[in-house]
Protein backbone atom coordinates (compact mmCIF):
# COMPACT_ATOMS: atom_id res chain seq x y z
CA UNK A 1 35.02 -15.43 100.89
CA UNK A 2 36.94 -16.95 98.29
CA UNK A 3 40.19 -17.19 100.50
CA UNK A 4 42.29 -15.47 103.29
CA UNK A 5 44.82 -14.21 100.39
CA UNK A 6 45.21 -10.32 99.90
CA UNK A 7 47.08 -7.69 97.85
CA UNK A 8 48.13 -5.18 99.96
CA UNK A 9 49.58 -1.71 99.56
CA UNK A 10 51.94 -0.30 102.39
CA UNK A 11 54.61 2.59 103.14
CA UNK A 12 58.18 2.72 103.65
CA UNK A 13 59.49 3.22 107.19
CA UNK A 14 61.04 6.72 105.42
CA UNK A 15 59.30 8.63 103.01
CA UNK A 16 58.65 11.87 101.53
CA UNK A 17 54.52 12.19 101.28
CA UNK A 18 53.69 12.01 97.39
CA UNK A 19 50.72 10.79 95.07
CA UNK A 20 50.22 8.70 92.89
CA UNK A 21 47.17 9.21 90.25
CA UNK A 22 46.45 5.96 88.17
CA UNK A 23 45.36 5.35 84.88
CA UNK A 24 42.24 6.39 83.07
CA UNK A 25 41.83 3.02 81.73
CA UNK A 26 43.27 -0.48 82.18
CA UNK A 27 46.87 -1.16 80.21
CA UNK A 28 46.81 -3.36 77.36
CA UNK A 29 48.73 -6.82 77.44
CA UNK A 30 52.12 -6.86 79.19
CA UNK A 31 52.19 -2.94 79.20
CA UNK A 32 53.68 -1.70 82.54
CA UNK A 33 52.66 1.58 85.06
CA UNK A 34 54.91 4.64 84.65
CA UNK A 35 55.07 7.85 86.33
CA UNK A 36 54.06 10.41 83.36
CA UNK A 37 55.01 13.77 85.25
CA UNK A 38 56.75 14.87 88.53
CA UNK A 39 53.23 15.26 89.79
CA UNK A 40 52.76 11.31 90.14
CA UNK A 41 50.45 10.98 87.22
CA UNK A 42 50.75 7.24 85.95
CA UNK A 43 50.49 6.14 82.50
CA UNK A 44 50.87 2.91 80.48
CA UNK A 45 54.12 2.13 78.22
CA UNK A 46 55.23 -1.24 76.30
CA UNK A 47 58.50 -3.04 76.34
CA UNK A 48 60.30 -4.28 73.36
CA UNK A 49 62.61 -6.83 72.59
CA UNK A 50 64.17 -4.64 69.57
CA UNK A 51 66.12 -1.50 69.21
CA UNK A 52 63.23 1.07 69.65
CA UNK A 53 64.33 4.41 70.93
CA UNK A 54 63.48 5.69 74.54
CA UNK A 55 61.65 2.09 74.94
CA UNK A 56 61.94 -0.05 77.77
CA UNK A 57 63.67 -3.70 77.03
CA UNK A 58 61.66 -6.53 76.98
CA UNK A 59 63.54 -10.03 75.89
CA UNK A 60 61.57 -11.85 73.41
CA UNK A 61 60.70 -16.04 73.89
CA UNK A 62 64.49 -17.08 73.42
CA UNK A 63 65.64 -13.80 76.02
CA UNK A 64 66.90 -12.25 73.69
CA UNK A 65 67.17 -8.38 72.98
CA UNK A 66 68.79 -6.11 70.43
CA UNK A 67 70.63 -2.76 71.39
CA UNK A 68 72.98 -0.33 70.13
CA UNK A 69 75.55 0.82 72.59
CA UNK A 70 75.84 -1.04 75.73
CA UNK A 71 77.89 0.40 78.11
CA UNK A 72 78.55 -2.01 81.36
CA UNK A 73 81.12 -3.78 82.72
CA UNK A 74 80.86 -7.27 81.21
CA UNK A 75 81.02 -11.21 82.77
CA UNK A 76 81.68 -13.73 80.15
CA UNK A 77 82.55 -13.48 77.17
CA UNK A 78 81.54 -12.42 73.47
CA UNK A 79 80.97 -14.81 70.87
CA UNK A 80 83.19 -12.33 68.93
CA UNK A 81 85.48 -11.65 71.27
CA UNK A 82 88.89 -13.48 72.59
CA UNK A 83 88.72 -15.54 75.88
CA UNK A 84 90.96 -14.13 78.55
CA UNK A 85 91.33 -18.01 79.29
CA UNK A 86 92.87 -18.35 75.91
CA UNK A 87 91.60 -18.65 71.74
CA UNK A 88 93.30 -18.41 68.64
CA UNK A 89 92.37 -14.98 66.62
CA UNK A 90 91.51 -14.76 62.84
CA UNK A 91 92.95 -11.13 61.89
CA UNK A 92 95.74 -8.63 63.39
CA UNK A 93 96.18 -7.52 66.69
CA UNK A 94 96.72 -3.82 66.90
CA UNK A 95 97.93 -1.88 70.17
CA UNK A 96 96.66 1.86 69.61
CA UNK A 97 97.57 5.06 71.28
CA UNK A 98 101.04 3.60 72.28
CA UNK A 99 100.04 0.41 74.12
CA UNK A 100 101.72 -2.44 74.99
CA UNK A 101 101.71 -6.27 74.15
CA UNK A 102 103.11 -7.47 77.90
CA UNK A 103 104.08 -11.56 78.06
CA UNK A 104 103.53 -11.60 82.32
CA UNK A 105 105.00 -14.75 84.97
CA UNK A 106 101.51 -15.00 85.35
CA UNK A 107 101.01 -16.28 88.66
CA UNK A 108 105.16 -16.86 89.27
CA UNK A 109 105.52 -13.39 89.54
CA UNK A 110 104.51 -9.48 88.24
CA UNK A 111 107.25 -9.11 85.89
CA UNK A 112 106.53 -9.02 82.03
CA UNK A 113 108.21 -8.65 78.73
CA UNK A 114 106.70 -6.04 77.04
CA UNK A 115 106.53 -4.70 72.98
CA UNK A 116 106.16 -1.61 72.74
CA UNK A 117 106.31 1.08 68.96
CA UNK A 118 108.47 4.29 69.21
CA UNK A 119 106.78 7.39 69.60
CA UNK A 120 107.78 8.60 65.57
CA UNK A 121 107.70 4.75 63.23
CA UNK A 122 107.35 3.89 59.80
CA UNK A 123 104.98 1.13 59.54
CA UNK A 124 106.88 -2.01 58.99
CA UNK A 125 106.50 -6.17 59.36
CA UNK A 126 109.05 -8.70 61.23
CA UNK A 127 108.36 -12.18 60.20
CA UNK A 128 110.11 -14.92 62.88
CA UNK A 129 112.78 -17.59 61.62
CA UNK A 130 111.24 -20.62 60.74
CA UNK A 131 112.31 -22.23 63.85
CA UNK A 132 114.64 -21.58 66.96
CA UNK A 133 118.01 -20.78 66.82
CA UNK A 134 121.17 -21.99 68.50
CA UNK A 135 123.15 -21.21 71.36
CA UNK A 136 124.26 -17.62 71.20
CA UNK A 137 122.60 -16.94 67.53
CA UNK A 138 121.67 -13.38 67.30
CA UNK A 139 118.20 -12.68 65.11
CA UNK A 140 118.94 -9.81 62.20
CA UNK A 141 116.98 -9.46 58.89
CA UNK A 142 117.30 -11.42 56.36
CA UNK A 143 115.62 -9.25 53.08
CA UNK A 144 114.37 -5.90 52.90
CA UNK A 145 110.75 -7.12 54.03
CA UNK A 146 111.51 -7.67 57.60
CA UNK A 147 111.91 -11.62 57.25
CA UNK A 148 114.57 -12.22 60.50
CA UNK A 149 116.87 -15.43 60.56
CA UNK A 150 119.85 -16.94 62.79
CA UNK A 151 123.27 -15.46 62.87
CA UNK A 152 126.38 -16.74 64.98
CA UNK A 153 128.54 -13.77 65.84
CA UNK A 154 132.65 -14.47 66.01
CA UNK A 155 135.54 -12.64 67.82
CA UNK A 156 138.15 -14.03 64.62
CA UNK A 157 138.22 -12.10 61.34
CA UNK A 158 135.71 -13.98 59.63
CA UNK A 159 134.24 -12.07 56.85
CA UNK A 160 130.35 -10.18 56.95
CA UNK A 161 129.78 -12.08 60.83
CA UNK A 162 129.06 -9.76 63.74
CA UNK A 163 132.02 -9.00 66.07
CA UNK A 164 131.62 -10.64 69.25
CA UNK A 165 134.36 -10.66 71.71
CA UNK A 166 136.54 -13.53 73.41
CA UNK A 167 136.35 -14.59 77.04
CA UNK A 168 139.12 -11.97 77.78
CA UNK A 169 137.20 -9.02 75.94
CA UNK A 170 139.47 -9.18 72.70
CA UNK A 171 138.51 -9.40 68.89
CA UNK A 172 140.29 -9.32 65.70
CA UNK A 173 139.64 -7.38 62.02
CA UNK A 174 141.38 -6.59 58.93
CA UNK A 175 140.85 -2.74 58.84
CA UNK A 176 138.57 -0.62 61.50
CA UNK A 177 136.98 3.05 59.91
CA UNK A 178 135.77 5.37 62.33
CA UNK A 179 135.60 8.65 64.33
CA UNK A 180 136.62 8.05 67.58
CA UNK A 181 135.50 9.94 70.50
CA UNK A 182 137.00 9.96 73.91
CA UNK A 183 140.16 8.20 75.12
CA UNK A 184 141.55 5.36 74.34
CA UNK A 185 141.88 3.45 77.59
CA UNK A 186 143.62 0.24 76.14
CA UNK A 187 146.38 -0.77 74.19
CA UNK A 188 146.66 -0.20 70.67
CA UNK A 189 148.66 -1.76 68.07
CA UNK A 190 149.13 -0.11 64.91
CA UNK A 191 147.71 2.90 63.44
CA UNK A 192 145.05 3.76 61.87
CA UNK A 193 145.06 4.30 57.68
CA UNK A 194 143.87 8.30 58.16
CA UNK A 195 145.87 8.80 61.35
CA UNK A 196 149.08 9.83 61.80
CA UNK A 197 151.62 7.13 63.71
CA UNK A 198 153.03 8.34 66.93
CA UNK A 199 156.48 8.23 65.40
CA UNK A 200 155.54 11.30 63.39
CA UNK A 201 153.78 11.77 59.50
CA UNK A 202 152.55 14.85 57.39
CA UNK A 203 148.74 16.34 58.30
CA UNK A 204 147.38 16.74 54.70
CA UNK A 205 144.60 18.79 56.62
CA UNK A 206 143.83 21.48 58.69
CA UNK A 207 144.58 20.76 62.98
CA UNK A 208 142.19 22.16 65.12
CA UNK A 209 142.21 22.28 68.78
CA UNK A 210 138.73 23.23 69.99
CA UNK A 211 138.55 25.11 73.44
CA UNK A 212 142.10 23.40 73.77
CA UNK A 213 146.11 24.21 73.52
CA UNK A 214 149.08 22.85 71.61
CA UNK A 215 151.30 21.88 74.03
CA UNK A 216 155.20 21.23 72.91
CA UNK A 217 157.61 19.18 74.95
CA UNK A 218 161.03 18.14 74.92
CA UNK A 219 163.08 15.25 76.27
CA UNK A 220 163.69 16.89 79.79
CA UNK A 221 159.54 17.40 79.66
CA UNK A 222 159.84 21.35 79.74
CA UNK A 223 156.97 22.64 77.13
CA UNK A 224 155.72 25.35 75.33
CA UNK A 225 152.02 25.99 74.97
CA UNK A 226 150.35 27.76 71.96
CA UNK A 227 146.45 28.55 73.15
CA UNK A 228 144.01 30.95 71.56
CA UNK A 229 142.69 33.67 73.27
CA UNK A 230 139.93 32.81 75.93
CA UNK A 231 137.75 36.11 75.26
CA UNK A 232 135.80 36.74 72.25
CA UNK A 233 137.90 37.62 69.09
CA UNK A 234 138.24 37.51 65.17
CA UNK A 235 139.75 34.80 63.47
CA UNK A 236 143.03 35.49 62.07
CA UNK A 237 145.80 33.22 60.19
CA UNK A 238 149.44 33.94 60.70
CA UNK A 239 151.97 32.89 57.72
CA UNK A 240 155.30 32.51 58.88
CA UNK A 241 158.92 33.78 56.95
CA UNK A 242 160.28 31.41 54.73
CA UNK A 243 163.80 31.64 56.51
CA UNK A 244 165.33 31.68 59.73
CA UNK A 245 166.11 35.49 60.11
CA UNK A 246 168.83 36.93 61.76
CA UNK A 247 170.45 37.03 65.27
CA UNK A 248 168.13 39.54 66.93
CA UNK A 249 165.80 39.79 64.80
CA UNK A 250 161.67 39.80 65.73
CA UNK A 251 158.87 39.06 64.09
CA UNK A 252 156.55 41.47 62.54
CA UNK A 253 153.04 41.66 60.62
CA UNK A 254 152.23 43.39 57.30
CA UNK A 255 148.57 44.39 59.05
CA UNK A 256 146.43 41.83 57.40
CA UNK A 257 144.42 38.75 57.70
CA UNK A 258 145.80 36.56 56.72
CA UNK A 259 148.91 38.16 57.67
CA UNK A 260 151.98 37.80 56.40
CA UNK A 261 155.30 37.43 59.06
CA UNK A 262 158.75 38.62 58.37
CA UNK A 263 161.96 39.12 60.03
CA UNK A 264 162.46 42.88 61.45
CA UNK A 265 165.98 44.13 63.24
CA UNK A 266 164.71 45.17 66.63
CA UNK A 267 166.32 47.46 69.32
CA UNK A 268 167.28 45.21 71.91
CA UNK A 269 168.27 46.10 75.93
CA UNK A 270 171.55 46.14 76.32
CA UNK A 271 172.43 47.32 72.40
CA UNK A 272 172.35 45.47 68.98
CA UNK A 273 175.24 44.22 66.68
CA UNK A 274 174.18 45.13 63.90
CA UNK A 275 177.43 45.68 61.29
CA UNK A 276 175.67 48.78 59.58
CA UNK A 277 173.16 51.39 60.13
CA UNK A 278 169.70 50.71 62.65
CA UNK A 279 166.30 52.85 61.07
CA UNK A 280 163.64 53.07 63.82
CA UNK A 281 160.80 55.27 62.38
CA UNK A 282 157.52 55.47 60.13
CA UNK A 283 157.27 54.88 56.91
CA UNK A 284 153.97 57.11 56.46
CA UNK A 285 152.93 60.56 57.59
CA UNK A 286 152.60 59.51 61.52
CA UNK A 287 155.00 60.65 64.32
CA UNK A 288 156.99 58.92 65.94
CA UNK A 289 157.12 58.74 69.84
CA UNK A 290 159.10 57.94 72.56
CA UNK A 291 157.26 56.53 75.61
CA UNK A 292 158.32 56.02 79.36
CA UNK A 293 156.47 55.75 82.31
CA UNK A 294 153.43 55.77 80.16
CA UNK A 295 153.66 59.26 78.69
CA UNK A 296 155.13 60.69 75.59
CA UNK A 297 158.68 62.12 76.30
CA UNK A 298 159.91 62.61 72.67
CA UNK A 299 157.85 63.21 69.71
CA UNK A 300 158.82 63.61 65.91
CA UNK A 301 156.69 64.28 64.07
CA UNK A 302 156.15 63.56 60.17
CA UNK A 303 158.19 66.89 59.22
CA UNK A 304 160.84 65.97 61.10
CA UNK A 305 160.47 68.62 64.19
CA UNK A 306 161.12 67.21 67.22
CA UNK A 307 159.12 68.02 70.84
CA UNK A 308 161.11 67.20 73.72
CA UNK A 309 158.63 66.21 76.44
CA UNK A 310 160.75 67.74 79.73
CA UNK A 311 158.84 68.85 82.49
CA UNK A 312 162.47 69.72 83.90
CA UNK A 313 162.50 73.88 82.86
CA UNK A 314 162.63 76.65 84.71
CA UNK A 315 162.02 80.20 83.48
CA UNK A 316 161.76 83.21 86.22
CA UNK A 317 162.21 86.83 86.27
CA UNK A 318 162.87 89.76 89.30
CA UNK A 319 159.92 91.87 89.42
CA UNK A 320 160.87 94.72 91.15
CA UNK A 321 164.64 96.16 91.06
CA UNK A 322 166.86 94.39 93.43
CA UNK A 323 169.26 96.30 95.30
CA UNK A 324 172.78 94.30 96.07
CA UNK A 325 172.86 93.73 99.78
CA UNK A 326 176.58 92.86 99.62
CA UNK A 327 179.55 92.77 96.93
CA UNK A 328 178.60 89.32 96.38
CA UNK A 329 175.25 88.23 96.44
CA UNK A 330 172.48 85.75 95.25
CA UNK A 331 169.92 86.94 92.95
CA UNK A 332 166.36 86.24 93.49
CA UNK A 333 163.77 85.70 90.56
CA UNK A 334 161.02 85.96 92.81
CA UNK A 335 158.64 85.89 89.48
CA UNK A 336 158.13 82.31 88.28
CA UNK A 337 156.70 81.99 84.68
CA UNK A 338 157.17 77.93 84.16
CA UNK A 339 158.30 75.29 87.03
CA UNK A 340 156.23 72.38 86.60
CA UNK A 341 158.23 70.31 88.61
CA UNK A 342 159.09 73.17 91.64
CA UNK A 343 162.95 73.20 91.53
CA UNK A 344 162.98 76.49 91.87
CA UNK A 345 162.53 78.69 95.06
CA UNK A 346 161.71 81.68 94.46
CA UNK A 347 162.39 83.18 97.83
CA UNK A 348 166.05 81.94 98.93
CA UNK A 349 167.03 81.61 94.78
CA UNK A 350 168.09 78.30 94.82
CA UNK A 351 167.38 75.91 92.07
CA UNK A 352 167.73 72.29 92.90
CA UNK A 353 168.63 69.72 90.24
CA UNK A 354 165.75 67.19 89.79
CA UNK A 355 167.88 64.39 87.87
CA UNK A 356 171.36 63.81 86.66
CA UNK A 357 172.43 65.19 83.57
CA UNK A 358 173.38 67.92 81.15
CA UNK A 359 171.61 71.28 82.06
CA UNK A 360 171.38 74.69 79.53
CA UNK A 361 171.24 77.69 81.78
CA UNK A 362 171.20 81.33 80.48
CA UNK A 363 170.66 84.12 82.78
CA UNK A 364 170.58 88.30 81.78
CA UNK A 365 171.25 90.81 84.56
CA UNK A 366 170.43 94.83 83.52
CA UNK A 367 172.19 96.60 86.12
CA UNK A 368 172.15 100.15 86.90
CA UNK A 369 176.13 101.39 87.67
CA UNK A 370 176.38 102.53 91.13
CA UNK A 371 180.24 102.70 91.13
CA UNK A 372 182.36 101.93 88.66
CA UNK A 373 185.09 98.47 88.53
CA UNK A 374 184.28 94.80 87.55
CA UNK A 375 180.69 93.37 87.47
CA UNK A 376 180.28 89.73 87.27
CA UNK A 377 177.58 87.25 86.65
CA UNK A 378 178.47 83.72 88.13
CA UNK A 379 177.00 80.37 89.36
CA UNK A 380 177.15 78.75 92.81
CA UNK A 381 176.89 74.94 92.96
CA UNK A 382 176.02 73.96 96.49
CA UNK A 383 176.29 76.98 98.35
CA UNK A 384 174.87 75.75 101.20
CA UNK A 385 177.35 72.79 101.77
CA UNK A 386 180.52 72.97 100.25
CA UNK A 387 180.54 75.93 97.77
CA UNK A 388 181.66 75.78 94.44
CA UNK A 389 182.01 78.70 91.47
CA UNK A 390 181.60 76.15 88.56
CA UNK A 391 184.86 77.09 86.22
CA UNK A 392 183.59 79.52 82.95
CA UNK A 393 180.22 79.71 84.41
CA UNK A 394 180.52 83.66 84.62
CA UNK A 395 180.04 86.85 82.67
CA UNK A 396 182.04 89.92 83.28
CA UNK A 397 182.32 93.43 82.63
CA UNK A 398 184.49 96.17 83.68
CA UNK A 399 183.27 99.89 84.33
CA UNK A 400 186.66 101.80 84.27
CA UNK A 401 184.37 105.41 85.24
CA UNK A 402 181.03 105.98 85.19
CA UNK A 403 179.77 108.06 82.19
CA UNK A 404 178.27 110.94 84.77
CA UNK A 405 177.15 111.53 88.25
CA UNK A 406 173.34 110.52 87.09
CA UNK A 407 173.30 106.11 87.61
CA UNK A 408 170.26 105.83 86.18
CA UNK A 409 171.35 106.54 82.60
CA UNK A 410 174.69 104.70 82.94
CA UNK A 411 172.84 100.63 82.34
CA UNK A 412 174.70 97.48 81.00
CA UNK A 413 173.27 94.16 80.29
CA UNK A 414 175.60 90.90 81.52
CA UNK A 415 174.44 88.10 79.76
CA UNK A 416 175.52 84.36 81.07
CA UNK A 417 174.73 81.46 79.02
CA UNK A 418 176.41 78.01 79.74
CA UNK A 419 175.94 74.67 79.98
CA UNK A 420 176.67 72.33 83.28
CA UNK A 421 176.63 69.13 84.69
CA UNK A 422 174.52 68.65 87.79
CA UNK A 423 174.06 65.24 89.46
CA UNK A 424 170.59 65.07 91.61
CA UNK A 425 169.87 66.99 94.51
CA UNK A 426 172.72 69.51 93.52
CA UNK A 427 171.99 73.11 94.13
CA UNK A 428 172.58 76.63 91.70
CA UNK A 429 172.64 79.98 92.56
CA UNK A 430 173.11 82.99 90.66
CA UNK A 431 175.34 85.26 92.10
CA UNK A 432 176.23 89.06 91.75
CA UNK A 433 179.42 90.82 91.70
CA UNK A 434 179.27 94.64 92.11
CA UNK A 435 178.62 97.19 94.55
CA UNK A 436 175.98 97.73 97.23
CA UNK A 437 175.33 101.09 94.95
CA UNK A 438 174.44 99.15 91.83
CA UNK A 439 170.51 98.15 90.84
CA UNK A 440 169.39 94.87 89.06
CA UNK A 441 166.31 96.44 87.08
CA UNK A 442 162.96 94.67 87.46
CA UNK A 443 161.57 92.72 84.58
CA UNK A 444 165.19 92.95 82.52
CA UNK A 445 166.57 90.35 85.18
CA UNK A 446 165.62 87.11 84.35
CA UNK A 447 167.08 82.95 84.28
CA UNK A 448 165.73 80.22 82.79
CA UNK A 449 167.13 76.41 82.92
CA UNK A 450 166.79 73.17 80.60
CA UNK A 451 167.44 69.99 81.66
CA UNK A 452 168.49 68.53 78.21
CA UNK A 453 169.54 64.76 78.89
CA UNK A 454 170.73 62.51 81.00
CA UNK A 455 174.83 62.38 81.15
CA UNK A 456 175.97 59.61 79.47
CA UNK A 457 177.91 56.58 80.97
């Protein structure tokens, strides 16, 4: 009756049904309703204007209010703090955890000019120059405590300035000292105290050419290159003779490292001139050999006793007793007991000559007497095309009368052993002599041949 004013309690247009249970009592001054449980249950707390734990805030009569940490994103400004608009500070600025001080165009442009520290410093302090410099001054330090000041670089000798080059890229100076790397792509005058002059000079050092060669030219631009080995190796140090040596004369090594070089008379194609006696050999107990083709063709060794490395021999025997077929015939060593190289056939009893040269040939015939008269030993050279009897390649002997009517005890041995000069491809036979009544005994019947060298020119 008082009024038509009212306090009214309503519900959202969405909501989750819940209740609220209030108080036991009124709140005392200013305190506020709070939910006490997730049941609804209301209580009464206080606000405060100071730091009270788990309290709600409550400015005092000037609004004001005293926290910890306040974590927010600010308006305005600190009374503390510098303006963003612009102030002066009292102390140091520091940049932590590598940031930046960035001078921006502001609102020109986004560009800035930034300071930044190196990742790895020594704490240090630049002090500016007092004021600005002129045109083309360069700042550098001035003491050991970082004070900079104003330096105008020059491109004439002028003593302790920096070197700053003319318009056309060009500066002067007394002496320069320094390692250069690279190519020089310019002209230079002069040369430099610790370098040699183009137009020669003495290395009082050591010249080393890494992963490089020493190339030698003369006047018609032919050269000679010297260039270490592009595998893997051991270092190694070569001292030369102190003379000139002789006309063909090679250099050798004494074995070691460094090793020493001297003059040696070496064998040479086509013959030395040597004005006395040539000694090829070893001066220890190793052999000596004689290579071709890869293989070992004479060896001597350290007692002196030679192997002649010849796979050019022939050695073969008649097995079974061979019975003349004519007064003249060819023998046939159908038993082979060395031919390496297969000049020999046993079937026909031709030997072909594999190479030109000098060739030892013995042969022994044991013949049974089947009449009695001259028996003879010979050999054939290429009986097949034009036949020759080589001249004193022959053994003879006569049987004036047979000791009795029983052969078999009347035997004789003709032994041939000669030597001959065959060129390649020539042929040998053995031939016999006799009578169709005579036997060649088995086993007793034999011919070997030796190449022993090649005939000389």
């Amino acid at each position: 009756s008082v009024g038509s004013n009212y306090v009214a309690l309503g519900v959202p247009s969405s909501v989750t049904t819940y209740t609220l249970t209030m108080p036991g009592a009124a709140g005392a001054l200013n305190q506020l309703p709070v939910t006490t449980d997730t049941a609804g249950t209301l209580g009464w707390v206080t606000a405060a204007s100071g730091n009270t734990a788990s309290a709600l805030v409550q400015r005092d009569g000037s609004g004001n209010f005293t926290a910890g940490t306040i974590t927010a994103a600010l308006i305005g400004a600190a009374s503390s703090n510098v303006l963003k608009a612009g102030d002066t500070m009292t102390g140091n600025l520091t940049m932590s955890n590598n940031n930046q001080v960035r001078l921006t165009q502001g609102s020109v442009g986004s560009n800035y000019v930034a300071l930044g520290v190196p990742s790895s410093v020594t704490t240090y302090t630049l002090t500016m120059p007092g004021a600005a410099g002129a045109l083309n001054q360069l700042p550098v330090t001035t003491d050991t405590a970082g004070t900079l000041g104003w330096v105008t670089a020059a491109s004439v000798n002028t003593a302790s300035a920096l070197v700053q080059r003319d318009p056309s890229g060009n500066f002067t100076a007394g002496t320069i000292t320094a390692n250069l790397t690279g190519n020089v792509t310019g002209t230079v005058t002069g040369h430099s105290t610790l370098d040699l002059p183009l137009t020669g000079g003495t290395l009082s050092g050591s010249l080393t050419l890494n992963n490089a060669f020493l190339l030698l030219a003369n006047a018609s631009a032919n050269t000679v290159t010297l260039q270490a080995p592009s595998s893997a190796f051991t270092n190694y140090t070569l001292n030369l003779p102190t003379g000139v040596g002789s006309n063909g004369n090679v250099l050798s090594t004494n074995g070691a490292n460094p090793a020493t070089l001297s003059w040696v008379v070496a064998a040479l194609n086509g013959g030395n001139t040597l004005g006395a006696a040539l000694t090829i050999g070893t001066t220890d107990a190793y052999a000596l050999n004689l290579k071709t083709n890869g293989s070992n063709r004479l060896i001597i060794d350290s007692a002196g006793n030679t192997t002649y490395a010849s796979k050019f021999k022939v050695a073969a025997y008649a097995s079974g007793t061979i019975t003349p077929g004519a007064a003249t015939s060819t023998i046939v060593f159908n038993t082979i007991n060395y031919d390496l190289n297969s000049n020999y056939n046993n079937t026909t009893g031709v030997y072909t000559a594999p190479a030109t040269g000098v060739y030892m040939i013995t042969v022994q015939v044991c013949t049974q007497i089947g009449e009695k008269g001259a028996k003879i030993v010979s050999l054939l050279k290429n009986g097949a095309t034009v036949p020759v009897v080589i001249p004193g390649a022959q053994a003879k002997i006569v049987v004036p009368a047979l000791v009795s009517n029983d052969t078999d005890i009347d035997t004789h041995s003709i032994t041939l052993a000669t030597i001959v000069s065959l060129t390649a491809a020539d042929t040998l036979e053995v031939r016999y002599t006799g009578n169709t009544l005579d036997r060649l005994l088995a086993d007793a019947t034999n011919v070997a041949i030796h190449y022993m060298s090649f005939t000389p020119a």
